[in-house]
Protein backbone atom coordinates (compact mmCIF):
# COMPACT_ATOMS: atom_id res chain seq x y z
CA UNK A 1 85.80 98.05 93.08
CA UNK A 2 82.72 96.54 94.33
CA UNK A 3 81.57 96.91 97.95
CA UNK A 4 80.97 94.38 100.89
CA UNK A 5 77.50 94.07 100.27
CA UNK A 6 77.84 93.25 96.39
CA UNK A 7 80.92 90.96 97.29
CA UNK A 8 78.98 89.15 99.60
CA UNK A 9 75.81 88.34 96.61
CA UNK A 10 77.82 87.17 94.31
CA UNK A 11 78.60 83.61 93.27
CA UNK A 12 82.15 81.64 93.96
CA UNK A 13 83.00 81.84 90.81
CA UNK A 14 82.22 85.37 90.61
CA UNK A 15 84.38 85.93 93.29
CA UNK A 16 87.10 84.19 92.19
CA UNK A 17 87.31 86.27 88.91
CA UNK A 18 86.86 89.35 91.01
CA UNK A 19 90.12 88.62 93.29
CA UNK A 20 91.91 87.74 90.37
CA UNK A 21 90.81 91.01 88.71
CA UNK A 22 92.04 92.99 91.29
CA UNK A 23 95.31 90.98 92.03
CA UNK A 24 96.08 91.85 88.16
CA UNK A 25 95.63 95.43 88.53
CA UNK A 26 97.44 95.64 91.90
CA UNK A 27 100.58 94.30 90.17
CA UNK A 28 100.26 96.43 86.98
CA UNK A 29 100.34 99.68 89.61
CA UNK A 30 102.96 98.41 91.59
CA UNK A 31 104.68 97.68 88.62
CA UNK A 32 104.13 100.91 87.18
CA UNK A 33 104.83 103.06 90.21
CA UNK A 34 108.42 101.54 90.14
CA UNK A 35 109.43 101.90 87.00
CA UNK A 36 107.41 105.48 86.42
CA UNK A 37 105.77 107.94 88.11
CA UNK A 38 102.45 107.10 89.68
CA UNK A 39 99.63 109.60 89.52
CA UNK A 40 97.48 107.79 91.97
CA UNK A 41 98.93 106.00 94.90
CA UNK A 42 95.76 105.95 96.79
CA UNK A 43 95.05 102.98 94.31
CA UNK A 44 97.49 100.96 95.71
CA UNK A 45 95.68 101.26 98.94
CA UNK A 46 92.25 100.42 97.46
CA UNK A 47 93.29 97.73 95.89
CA UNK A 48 94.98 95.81 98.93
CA UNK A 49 91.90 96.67 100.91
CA UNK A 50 89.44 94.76 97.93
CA UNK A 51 91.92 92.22 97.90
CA UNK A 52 91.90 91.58 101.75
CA UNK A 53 88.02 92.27 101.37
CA UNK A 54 87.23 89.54 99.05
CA UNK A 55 89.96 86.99 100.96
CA UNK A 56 87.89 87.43 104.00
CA UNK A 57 84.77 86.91 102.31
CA UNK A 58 85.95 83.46 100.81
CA UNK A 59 87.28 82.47 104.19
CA UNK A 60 83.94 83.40 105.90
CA UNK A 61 81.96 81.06 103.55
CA UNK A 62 84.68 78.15 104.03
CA UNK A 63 84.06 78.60 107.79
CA UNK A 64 80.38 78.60 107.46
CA UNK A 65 80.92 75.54 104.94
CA UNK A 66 82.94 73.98 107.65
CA UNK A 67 80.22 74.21 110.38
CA UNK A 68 77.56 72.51 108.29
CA UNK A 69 79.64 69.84 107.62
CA UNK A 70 80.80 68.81 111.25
């Protein structure tokens, strides 16, 4: 799980592969928590906090996209 600061370097595409990444592995815990015993719920909550990261991230750079274009 990467933090704001490395987020924030990488490319698009980078990004991209990172949300989908973590998306992935949010539904395989989920998944596994019902159906099994979970060892680790605090990853659930890790994992909705990089996903919310990297969504703001992408909307900050469509915003500042937006503003140079206007």
């Amino acid at each position: 799980m990467a933090t704001v600061e490395v987020l924030r370097e990488m490319s698009e595409e980078q990004i991209v592969h990172e949300l989908r990444e973590a998306q992935q592995s949010l539904f395989r815990i989920r998944f596994q928590s019902a159906t099994e015993r979970n060892d680790t719920p605090s990853n659930i909550r890790k994992l909705r906090q990089t996903v919310a990261r990297i969504k703001t991230i992408q909307r900050e750079r469509e915003l500042a996209g937006g503003v140079a274009d206007q």
